[in-house]
Protein backbone atom coordinates (compact mmCIF):
# COMPACT_ATOMS: atom_id res chain seq x y z
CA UNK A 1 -24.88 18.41 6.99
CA UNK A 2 -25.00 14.29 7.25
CA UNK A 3 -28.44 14.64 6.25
CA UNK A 4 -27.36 15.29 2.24
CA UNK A 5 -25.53 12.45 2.29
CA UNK A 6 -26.13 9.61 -0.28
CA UNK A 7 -26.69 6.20 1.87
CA UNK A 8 -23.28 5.73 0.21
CA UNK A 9 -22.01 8.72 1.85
CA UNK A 10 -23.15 7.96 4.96
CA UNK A 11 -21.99 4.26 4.95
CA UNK A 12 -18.48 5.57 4.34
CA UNK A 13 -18.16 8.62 6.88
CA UNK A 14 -19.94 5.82 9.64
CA UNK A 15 -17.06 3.81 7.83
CA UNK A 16 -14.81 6.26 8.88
CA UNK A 17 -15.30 6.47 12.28
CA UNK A 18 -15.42 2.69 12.63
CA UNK A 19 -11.60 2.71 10.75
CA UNK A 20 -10.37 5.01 13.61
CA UNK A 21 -11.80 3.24 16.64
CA UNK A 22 -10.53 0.09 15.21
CA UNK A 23 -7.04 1.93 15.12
CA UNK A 24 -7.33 2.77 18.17
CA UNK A 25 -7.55 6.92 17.18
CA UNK A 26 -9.43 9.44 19.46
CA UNK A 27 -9.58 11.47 15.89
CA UNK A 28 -11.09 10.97 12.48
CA UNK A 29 -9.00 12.17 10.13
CA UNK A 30 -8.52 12.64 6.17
CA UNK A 31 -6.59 9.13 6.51
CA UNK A 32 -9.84 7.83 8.16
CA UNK A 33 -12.06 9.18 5.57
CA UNK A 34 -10.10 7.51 2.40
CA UNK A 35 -10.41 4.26 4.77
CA UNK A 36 -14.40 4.94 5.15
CA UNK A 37 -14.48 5.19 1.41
CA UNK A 38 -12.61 2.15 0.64
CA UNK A 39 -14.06 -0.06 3.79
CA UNK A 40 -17.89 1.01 2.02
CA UNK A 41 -16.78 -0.78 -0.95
CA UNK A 42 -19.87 0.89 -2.94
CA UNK A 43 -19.82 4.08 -4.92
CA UNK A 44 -17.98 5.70 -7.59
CA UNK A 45 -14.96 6.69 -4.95
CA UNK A 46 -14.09 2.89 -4.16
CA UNK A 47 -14.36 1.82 -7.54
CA UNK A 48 -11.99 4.66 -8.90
CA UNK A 49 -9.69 3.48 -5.55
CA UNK A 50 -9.55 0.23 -6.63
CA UNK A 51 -9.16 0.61 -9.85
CA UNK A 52 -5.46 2.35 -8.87
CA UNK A 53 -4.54 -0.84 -6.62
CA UNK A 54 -5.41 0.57 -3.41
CA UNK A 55 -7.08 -1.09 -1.06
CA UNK A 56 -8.03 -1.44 2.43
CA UNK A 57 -5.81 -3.67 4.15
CA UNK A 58 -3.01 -1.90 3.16
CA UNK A 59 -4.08 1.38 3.33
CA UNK A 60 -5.19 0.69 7.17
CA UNK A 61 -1.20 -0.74 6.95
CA UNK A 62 0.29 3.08 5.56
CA UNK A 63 -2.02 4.91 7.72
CA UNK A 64 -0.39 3.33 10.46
CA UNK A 65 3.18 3.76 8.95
CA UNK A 66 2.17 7.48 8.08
CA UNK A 67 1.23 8.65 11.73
CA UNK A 68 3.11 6.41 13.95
CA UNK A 69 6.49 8.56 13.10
CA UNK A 70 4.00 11.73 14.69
CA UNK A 71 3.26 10.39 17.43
CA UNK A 72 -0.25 8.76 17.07
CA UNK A 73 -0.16 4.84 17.53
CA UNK A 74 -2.74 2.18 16.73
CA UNK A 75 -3.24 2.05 20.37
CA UNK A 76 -7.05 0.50 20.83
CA UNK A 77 -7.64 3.70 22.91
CA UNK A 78 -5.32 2.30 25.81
CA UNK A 79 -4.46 5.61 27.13
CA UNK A 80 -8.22 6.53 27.84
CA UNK A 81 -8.73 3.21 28.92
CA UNK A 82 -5.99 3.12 31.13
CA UNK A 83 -6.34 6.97 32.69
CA UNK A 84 -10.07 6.22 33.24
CA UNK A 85 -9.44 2.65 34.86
CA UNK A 86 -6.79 4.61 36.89
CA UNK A 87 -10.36 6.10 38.73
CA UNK A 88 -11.78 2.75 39.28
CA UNK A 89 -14.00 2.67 36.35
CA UNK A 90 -14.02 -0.53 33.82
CA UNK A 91 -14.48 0.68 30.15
CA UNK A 92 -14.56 -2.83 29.06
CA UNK A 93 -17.39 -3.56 32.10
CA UNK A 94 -19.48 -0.35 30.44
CA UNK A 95 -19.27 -1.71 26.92
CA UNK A 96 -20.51 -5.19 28.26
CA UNK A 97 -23.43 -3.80 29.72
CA UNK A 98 -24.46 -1.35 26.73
CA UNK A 99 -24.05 -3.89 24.39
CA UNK A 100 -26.36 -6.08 26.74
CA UNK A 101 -28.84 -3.57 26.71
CA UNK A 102 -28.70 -1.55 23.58
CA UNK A 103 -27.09 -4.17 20.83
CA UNK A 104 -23.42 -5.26 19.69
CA UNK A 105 -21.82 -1.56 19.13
CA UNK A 106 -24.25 0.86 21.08
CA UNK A 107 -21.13 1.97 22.83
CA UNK A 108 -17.59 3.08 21.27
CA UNK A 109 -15.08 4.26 23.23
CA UNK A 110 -12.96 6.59 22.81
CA UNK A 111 -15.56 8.73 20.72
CA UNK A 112 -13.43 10.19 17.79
CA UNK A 113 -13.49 13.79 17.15
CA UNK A 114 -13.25 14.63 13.41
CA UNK A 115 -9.66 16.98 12.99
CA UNK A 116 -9.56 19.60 11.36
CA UNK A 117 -8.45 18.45 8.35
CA UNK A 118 -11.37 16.63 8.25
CA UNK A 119 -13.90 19.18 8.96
CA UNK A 120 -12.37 20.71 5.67
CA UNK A 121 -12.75 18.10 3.13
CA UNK A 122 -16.23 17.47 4.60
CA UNK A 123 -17.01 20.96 4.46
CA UNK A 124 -15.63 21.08 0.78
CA UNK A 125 -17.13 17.84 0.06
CA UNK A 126 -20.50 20.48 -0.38
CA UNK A 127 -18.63 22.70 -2.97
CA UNK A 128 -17.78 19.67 -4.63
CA UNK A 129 -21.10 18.42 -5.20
CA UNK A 130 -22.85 21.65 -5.42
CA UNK A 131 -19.99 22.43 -8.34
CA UNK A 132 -21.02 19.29 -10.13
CA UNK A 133 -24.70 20.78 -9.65
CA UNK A 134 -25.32 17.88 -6.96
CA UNK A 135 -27.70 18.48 -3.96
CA UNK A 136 -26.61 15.14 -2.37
CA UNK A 137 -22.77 14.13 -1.45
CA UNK A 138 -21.96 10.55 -2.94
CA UNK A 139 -18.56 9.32 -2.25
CA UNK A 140 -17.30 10.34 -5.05
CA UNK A 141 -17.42 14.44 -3.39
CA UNK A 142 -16.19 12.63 -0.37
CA UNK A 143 -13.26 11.51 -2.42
CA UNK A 144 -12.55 14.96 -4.35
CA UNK A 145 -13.20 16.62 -0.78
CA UNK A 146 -10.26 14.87 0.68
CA UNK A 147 -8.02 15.91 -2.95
CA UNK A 148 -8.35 19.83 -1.43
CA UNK A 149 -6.97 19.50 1.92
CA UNK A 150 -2.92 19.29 1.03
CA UNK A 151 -2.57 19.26 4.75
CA UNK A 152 -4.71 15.98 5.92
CA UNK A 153 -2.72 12.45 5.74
CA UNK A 154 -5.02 10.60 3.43
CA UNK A 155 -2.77 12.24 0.84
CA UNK A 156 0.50 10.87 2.33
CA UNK A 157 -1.66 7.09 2.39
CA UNK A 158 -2.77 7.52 -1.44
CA UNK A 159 1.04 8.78 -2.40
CA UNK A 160 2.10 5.40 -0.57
CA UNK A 161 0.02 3.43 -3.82
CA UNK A 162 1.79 6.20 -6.03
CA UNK A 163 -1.28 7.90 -6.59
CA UNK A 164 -1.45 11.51 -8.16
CA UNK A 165 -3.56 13.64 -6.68
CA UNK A 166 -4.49 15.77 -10.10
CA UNK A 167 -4.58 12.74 -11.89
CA UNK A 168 -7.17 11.27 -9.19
CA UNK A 169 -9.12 14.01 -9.48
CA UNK A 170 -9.67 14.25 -13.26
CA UNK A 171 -11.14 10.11 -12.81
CA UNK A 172 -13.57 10.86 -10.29
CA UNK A 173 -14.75 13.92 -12.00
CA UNK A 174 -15.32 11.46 -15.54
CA UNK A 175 -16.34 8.56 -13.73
CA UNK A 176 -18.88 11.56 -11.81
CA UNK A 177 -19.98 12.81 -15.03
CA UNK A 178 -20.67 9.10 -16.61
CA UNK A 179 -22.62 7.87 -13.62
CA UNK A 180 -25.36 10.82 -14.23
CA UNK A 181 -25.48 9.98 -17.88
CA UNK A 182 -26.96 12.14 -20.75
């Protein structure tokens, strides 16, 4: 499916995962996605973002404040760290040695897992586009991807900037519409 992503797109789902390693989350989830979008800072979905005050440093802040009261903390992936260093083996030592060999990065751990939540407004990111009678996802079908899934937190993040969801919607589908032109 990554493969009809826009550069764009693909800058701000790598984005994505980036945002929840940094957070410390074994997950990517909608939350992680709206940061992927904004930490891009190309495309029609970060400019309609910012253009309603919301950016990344505080969203990364409300992300935190949305799913620390569930249970998920900003922990750096201690607990895998921790349960694998329990077995003698020295996460930090592995990441040392692929980054040696491989480059900066070559090795993230923990590997996120997209949720399902996720999945979903990926998945739905291809009705978006092929509604809009796209063949490529842009950010801006990332964006109106994560507006379907009620369930996923990036919802509870934009609400936090007093965002509507509807009203969202109806900006990315204009600001869609202008970017193809006539």
């Amino acid at each position: 499916m990554f493969e009809f992503f826009t550069d764009q797109g693909k800058r701000a789902v790598a984005a994505a995962q980036d945002e929840a390693v940094a957070l410390g989350h074994d997950f990517i989830g909608t939350e992680h996605l709206l940061l992927g979008l904004l930490a891009a800072e190309e495309g029609t979905a970060a400019g309609v973002l910012h253009g309603r005050n919301v950016d990344l440093a505080r969203a990364r802040q409300e992300t935190v404040r949305v799913l620390e009261p569930i249970g998920i903390e900003a922990s750096g992936g201690r607990p895998a760290r921790d349960a694998l260093a329990s077995l003698g083996i020295d996460v930090a030592e592995i990441q040392r040695r692929a980054d040696s060999s491989f480059g900066s990065g070559a090795f993230q751990f923990p590997r996120p897992v997209y949720s399902p939540e996720a999945r979903t407004a990926l998945t739905n990111t291809l009705g978006e586009a092929r509604a809009l009678g796209r063949d490529t996802f842009g950010t801006e079908h990332i964006l109106l991807g994560l507006l379907t899934v009620p369930e996923g937190h990036a919802l509870e993040v934009l609400a936090a900037f007093q965002v509507d969801p509807a009203d969202l919607r109806e900006t990315v589908l204009a600001e869609a519409a202008a970017s193809e032109g006539p």
